[in-house]
PDB file of N, CA and C in Angstrom:
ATOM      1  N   UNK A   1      24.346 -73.245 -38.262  1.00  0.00           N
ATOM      2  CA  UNK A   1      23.212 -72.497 -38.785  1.00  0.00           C
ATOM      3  C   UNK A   1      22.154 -73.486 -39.254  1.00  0.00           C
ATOM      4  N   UNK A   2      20.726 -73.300 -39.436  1.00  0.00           N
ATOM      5  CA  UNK A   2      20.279 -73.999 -39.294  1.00  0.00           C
ATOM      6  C   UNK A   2      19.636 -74.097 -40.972  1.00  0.00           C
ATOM      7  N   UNK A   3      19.247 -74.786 -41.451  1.00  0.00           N
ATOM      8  CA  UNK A   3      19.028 -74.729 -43.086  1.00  0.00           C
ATOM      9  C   UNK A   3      17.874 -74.090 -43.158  1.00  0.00           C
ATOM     10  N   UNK A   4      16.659 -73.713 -42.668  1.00  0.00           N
ATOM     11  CA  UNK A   4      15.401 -72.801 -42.765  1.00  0.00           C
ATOM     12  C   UNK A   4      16.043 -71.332 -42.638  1.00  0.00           C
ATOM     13  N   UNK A   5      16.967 -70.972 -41.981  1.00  0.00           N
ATOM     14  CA  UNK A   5      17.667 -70.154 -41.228  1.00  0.00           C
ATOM     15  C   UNK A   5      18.663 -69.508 -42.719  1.00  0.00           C
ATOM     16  N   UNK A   6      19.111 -70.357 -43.358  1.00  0.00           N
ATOM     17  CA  UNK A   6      20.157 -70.172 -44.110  1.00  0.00           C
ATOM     18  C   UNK A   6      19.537 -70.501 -45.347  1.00  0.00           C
ATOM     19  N   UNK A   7      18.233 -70.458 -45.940  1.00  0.00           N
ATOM     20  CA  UNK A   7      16.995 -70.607 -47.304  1.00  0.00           C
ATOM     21  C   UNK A   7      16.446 -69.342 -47.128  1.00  0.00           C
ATOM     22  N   UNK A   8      16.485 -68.686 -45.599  1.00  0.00           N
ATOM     23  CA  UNK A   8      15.507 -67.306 -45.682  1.00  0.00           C
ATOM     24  C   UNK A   8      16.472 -66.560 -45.796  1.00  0.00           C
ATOM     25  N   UNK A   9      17.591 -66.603 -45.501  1.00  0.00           N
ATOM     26  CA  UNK A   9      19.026 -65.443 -45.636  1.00  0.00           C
ATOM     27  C   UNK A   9      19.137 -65.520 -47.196  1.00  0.00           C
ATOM     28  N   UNK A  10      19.071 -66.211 -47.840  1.00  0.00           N
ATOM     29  CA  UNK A  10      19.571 -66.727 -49.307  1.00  0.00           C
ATOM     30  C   UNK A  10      18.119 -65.767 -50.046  1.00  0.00           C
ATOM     31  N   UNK A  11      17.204 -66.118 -50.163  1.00  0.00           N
ATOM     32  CA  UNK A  11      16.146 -65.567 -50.293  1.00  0.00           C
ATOM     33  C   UNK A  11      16.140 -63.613 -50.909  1.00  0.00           C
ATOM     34  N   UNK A  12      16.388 -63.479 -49.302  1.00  0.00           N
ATOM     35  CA  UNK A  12      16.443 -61.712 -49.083  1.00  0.00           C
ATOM     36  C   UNK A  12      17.655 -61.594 -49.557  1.00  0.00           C
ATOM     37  N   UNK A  13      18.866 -62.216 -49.804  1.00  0.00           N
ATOM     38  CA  UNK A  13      20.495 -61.695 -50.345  1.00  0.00           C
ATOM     39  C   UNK A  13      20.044 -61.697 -52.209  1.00  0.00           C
ATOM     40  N   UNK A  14      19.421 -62.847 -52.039  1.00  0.00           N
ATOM     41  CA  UNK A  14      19.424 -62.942 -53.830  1.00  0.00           C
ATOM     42  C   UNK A  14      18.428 -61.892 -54.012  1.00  0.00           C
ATOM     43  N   UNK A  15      17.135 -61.485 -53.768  1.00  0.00           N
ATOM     44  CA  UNK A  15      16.602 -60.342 -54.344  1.00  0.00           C
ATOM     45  C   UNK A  15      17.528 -59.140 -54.207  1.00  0.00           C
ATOM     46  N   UNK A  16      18.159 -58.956 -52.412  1.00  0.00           N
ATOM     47  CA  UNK A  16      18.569 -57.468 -52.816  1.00  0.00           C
ATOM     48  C   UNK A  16      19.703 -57.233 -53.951  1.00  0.00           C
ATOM     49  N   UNK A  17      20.722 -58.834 -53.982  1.00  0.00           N
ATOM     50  CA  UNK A  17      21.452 -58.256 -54.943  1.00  0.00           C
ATOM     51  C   UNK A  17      21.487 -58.652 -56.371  1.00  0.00           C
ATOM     52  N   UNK A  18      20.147 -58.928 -56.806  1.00  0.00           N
ATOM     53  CA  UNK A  18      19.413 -59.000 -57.901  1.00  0.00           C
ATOM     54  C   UNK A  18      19.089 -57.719 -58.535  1.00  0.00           C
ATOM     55  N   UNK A  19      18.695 -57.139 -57.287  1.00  0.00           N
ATOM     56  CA  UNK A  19      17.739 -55.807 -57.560  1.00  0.00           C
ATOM     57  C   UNK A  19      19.038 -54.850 -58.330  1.00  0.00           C
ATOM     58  N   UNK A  20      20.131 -54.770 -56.898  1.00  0.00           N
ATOM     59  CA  UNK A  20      21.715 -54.192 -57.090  1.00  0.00           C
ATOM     60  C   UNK A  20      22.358 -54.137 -58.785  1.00  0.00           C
ATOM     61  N   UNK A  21      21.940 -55.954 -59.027  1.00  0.00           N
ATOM     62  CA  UNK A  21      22.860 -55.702 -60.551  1.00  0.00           C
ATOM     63  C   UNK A  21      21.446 -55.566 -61.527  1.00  0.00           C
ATOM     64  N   UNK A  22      20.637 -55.835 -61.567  1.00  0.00           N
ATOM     65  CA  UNK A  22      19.417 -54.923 -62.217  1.00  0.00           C
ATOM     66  C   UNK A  22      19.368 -53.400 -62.537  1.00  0.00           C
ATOM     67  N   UNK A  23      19.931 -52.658 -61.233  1.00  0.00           N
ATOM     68  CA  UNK A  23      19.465 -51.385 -61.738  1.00  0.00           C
ATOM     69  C   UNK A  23      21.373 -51.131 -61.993  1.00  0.00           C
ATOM     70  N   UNK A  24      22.223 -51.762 -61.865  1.00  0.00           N
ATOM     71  CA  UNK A  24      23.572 -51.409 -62.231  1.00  0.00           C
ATOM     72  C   UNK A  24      23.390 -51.902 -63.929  1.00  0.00           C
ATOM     73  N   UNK A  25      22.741 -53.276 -64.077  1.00  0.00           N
ATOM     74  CA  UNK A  25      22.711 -52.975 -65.964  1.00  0.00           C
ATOM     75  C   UNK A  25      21.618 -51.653 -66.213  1.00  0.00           C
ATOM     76  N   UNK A  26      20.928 -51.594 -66.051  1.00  0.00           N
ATOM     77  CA  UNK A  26      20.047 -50.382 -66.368  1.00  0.00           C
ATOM     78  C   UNK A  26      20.787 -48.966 -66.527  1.00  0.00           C
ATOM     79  N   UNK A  27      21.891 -48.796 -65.851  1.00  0.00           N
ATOM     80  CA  UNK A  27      22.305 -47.427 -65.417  1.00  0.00           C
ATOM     81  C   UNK A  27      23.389 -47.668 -66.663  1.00  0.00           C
ATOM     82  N   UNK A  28      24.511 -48.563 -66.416  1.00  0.00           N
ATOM     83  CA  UNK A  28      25.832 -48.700 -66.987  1.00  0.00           C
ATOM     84  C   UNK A  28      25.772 -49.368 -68.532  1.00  0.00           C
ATOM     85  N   UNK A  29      25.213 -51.099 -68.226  1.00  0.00           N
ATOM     86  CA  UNK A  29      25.379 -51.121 -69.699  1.00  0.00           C
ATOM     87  C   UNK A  29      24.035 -50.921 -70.659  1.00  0.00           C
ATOM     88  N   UNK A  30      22.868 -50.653 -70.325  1.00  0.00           N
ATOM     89  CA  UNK A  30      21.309 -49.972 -70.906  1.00  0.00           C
ATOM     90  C   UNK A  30      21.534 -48.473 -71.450  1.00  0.00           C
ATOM     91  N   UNK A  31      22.253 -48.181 -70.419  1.00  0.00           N
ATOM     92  CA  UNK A  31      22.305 -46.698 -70.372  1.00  0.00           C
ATOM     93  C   UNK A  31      20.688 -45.833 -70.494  1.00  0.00           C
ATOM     94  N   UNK A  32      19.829 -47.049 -69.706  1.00  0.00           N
ATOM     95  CA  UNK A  32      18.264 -46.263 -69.923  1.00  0.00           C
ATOM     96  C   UNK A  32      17.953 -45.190 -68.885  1.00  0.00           C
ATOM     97  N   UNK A  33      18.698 -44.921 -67.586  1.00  0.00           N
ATOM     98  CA  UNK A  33      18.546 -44.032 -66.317  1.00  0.00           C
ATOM     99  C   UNK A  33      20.191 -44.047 -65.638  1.00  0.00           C
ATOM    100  N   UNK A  34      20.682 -42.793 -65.485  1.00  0.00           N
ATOM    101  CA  UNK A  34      21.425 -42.656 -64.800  1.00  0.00           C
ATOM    102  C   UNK A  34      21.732 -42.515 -63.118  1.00  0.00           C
ATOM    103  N   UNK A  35      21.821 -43.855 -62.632  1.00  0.00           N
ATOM    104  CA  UNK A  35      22.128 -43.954 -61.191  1.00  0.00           C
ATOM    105  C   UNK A  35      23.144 -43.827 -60.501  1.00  0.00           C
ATOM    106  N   UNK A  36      23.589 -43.019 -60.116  1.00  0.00           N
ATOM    107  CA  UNK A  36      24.844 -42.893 -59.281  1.00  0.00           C
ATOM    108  C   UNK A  36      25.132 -44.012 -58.426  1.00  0.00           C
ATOM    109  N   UNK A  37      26.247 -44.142 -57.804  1.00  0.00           N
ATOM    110  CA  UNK A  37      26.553 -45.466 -57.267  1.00  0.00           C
ATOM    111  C   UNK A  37      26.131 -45.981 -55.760  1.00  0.00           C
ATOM    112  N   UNK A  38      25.791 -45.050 -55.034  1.00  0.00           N
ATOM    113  CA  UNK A  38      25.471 -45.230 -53.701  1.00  0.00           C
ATOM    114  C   UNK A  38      24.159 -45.639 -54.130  1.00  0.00           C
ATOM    115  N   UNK A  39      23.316 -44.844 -54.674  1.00  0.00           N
ATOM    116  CA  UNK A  39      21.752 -45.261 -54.895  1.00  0.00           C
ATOM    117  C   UNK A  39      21.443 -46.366 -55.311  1.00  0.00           C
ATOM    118  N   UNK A  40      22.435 -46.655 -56.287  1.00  0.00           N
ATOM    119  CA  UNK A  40      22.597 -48.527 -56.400  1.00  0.00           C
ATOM    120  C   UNK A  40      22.532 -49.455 -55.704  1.00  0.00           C
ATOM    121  N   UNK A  41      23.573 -48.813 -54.087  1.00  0.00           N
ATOM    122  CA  UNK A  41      23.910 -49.888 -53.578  1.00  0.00           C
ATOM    123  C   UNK A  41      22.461 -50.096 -52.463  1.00  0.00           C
ATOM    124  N   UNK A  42      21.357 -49.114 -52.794  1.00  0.00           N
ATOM    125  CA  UNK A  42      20.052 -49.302 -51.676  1.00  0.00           C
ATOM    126  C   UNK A  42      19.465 -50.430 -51.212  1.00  0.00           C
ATOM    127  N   UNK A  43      19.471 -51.492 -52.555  1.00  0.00           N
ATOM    128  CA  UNK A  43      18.805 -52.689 -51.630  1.00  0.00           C
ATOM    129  C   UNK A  43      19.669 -53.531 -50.603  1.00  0.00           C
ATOM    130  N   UNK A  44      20.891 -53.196 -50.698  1.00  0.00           N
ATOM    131  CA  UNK A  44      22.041 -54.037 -50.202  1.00  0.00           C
ATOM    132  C   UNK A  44      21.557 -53.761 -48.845  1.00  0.00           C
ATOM    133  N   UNK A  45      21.489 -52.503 -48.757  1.00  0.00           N
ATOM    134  CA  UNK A  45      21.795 -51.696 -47.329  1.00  0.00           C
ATOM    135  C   UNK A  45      20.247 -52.530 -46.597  1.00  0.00           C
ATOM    136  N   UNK A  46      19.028 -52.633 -47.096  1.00  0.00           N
ATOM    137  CA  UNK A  46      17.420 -52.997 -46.565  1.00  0.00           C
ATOM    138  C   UNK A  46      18.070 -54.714 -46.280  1.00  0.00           C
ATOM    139  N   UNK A  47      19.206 -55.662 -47.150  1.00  0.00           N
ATOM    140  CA  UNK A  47      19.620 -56.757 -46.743  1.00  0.00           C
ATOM    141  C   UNK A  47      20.243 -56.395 -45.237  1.00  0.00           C
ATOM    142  N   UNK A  48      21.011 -55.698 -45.613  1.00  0.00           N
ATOM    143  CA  UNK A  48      22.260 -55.269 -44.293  1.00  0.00           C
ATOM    144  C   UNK A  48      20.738 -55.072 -42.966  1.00  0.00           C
ATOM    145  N   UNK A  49      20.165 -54.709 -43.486  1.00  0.00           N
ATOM    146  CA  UNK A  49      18.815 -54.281 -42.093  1.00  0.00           C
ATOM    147  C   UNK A  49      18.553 -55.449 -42.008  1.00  0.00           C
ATOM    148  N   UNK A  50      18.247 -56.555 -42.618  1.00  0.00           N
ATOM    149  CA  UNK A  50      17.557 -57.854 -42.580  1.00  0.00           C
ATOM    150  C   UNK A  50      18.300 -58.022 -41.324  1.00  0.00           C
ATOM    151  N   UNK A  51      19.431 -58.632 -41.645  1.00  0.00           N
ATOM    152  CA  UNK A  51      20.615 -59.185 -41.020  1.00  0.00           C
ATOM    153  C   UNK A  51      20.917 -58.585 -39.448  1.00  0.00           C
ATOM    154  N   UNK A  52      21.181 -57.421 -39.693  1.00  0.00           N
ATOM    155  CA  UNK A  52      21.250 -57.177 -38.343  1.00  0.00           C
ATOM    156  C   UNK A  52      19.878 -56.729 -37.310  1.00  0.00           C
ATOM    157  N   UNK A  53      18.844 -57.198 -38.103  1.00  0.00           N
ATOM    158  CA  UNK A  53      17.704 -57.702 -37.107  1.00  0.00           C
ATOM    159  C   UNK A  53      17.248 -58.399 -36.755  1.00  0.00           C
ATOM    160  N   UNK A  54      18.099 -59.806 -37.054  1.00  0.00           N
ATOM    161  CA  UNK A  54      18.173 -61.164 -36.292  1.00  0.00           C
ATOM    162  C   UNK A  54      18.806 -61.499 -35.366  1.00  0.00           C
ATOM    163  N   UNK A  55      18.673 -60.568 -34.447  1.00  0.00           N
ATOM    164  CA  UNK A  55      19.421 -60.688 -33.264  1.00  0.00           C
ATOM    165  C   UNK A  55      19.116 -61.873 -32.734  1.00  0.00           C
ATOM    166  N   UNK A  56      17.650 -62.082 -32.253  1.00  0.00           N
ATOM    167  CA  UNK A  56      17.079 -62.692 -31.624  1.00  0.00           C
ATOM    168  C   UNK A  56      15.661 -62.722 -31.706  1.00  0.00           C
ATOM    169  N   UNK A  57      14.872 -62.558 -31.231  1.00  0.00           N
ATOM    170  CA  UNK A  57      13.088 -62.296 -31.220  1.00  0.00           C
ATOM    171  C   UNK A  57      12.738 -61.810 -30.158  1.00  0.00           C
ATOM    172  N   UNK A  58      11.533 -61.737 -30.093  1.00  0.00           N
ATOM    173  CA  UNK A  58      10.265 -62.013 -30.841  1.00  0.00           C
ATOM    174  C   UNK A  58       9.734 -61.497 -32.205  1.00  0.00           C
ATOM    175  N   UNK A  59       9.781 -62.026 -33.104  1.00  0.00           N
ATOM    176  CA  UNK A  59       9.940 -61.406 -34.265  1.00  0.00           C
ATOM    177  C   UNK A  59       7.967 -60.974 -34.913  1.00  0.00           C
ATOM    178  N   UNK A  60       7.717 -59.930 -35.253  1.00  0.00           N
ATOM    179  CA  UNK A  60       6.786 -59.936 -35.515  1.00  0.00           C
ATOM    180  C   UNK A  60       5.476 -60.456 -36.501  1.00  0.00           C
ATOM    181  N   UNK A  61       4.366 -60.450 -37.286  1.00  0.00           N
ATOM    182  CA  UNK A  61       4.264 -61.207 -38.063  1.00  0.00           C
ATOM    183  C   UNK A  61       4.246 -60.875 -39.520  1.00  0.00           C
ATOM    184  N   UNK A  62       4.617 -59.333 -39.400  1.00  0.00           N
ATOM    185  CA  UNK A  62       5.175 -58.852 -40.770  1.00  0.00           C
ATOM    186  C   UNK A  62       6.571 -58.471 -41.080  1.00  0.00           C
ATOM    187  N   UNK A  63       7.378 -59.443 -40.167  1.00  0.00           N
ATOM    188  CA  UNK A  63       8.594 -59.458 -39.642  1.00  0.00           C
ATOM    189  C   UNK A  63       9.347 -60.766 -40.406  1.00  0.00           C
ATOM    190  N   UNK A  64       8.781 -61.452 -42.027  1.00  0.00           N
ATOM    191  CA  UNK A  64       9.106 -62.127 -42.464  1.00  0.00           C
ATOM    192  C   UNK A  64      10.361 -62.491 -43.883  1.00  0.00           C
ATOM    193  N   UNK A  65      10.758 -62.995 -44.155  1.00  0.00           N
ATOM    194  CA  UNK A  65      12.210 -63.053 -44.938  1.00  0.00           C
ATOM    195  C   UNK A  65      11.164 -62.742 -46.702  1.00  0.00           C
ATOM    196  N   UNK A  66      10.087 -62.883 -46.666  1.00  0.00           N
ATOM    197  CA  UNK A  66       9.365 -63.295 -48.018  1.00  0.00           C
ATOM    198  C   UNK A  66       9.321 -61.543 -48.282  1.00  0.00           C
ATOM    199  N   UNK A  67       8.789 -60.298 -46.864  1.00  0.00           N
ATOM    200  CA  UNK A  67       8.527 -59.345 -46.957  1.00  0.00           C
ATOM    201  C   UNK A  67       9.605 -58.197 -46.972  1.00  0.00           C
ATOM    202  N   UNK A  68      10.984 -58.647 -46.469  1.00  0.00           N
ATOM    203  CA  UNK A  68      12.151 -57.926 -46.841  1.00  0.00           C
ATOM    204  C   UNK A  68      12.883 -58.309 -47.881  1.00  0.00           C
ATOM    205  N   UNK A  69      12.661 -59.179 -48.848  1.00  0.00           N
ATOM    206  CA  UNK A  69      12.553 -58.871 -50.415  1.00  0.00           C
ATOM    207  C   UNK A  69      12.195 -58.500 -50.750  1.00  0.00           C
ATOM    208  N   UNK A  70      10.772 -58.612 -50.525  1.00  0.00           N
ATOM    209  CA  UNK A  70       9.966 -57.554 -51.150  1.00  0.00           C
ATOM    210  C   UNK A  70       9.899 -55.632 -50.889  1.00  0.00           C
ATOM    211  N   UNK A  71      10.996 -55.328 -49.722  1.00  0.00           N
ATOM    212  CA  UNK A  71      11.091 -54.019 -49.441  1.00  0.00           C
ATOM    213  C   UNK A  71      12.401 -53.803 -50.449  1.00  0.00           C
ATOM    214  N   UNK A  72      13.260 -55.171 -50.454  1.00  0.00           N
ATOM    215  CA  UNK A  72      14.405 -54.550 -51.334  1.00  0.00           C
ATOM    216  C   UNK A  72      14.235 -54.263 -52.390  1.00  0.00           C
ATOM    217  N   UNK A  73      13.394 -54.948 -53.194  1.00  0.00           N
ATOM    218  CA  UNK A  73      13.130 -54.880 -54.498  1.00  0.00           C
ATOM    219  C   UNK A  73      12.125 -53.835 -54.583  1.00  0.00           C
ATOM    220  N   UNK A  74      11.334 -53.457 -53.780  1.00  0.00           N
ATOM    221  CA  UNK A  74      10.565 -51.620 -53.803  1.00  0.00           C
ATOM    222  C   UNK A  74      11.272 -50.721 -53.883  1.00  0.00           C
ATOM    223  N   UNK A  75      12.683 -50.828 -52.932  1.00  0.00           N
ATOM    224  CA  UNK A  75      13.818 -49.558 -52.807  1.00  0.00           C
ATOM    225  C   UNK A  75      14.069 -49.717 -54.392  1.00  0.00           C
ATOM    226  N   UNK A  76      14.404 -50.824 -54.535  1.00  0.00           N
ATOM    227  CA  UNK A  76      15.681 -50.620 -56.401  1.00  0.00           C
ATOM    228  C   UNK A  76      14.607 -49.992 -56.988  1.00  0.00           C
ATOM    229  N   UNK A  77      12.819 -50.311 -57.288  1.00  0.00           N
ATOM    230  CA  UNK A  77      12.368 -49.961 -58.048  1.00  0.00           C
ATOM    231  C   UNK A  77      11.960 -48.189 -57.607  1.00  0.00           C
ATOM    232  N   UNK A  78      11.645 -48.036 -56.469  1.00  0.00           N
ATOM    233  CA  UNK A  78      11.853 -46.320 -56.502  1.00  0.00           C
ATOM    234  C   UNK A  78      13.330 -45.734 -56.649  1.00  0.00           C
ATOM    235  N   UNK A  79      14.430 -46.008 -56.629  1.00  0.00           N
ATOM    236  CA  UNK A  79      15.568 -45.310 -56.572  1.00  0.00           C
ATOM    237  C   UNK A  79      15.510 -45.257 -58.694  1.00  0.00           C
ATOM    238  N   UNK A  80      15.264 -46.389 -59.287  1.00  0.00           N
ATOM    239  CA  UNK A  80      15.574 -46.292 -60.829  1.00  0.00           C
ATOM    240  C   UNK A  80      14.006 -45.417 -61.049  1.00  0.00           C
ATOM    241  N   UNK A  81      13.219 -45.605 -60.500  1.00  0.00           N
ATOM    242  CA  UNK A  81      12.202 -43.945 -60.497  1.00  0.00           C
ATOM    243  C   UNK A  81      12.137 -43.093 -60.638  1.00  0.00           C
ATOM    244  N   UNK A  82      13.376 -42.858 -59.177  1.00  0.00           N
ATOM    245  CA  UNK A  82      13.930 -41.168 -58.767  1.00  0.00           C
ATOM    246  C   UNK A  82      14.788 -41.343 -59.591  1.00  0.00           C
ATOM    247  N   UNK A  83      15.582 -42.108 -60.349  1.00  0.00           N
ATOM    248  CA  UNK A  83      16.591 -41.262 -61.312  1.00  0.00           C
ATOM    249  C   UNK A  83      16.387 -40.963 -62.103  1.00  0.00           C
ATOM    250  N   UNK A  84      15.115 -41.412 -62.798  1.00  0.00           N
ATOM    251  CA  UNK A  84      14.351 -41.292 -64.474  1.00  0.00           C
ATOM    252  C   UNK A  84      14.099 -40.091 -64.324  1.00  0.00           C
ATOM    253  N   UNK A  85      13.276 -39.769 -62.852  1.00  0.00           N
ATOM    254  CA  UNK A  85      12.530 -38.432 -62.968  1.00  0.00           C
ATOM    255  C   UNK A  85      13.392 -37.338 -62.875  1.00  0.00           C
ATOM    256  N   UNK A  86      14.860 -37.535 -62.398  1.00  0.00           N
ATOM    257  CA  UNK A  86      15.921 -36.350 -61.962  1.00  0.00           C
ATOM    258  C   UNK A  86      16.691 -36.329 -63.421  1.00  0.00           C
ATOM    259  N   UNK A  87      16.813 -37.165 -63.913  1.00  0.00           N
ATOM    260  CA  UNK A  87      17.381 -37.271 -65.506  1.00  0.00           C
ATOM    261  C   UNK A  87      16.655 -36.673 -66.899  1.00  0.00           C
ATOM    262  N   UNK A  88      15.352 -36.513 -66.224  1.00  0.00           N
ATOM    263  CA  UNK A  88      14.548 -36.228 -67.727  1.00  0.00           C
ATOM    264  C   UNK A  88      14.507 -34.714 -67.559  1.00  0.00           C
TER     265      UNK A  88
END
C-alpha cells in the first residue's frame, strides 16, 4: 500500500469514527440526545462507502479523501439533529 494511499484512508477512518464515539458520548455517557444504535453507527457506513469506492478510477474531482470526512462528519451531525428533534 502505498503511504499517500494509507494517510487518506487514516484521514476518512479517524473522522468517521470520531464522529461514531462523539455522538455515542453524547447519547450514553452526556445523556444530552438519545441515539439508538444503528444511527450511531452512520458515519462508519459513508467510511465503508469510501472504501469500497476505491476500486480503481477515474476518480472525480470532488471525489476526494478531505470531502468524505467531511460527509461523515455531516451524517453524525444530522443523525444527533434528528434525534434532538424526535426526543423533544
Amino acid at each position: 500500500m502505498e503511504i499517500e494511499r494509507a494517510r487518506d484512508d487514516l484521514v476518512v477512518a479517524a473522522s468517521a469514527g470520531g464522529t461514531t464515539i462523539a455522538i455515542a458520548l453524547l447519547s450514553g455517557v452526556a445523556g444530552l440526545v438519545d441515539v439508538p444504535t444503528l444511527p450511531t453507527l452512520a458515519p462508519l457506513v459513508v467510511y465503508a462507502g469510501y472504501l469500497f469506492s476505491r476500486k480503481g478510477g477515474p476518480y472525480g474531482s470532488l471525489d476526494r479523501p478531505r470531502n468524505w470526512a467531511a460527509i461523515a462528519v455531516l451524517v453524525g451531525v444530522i443523525v444527533v439533529g434528528a434525534a434532538s428533534v424526535v426526543s423533544a
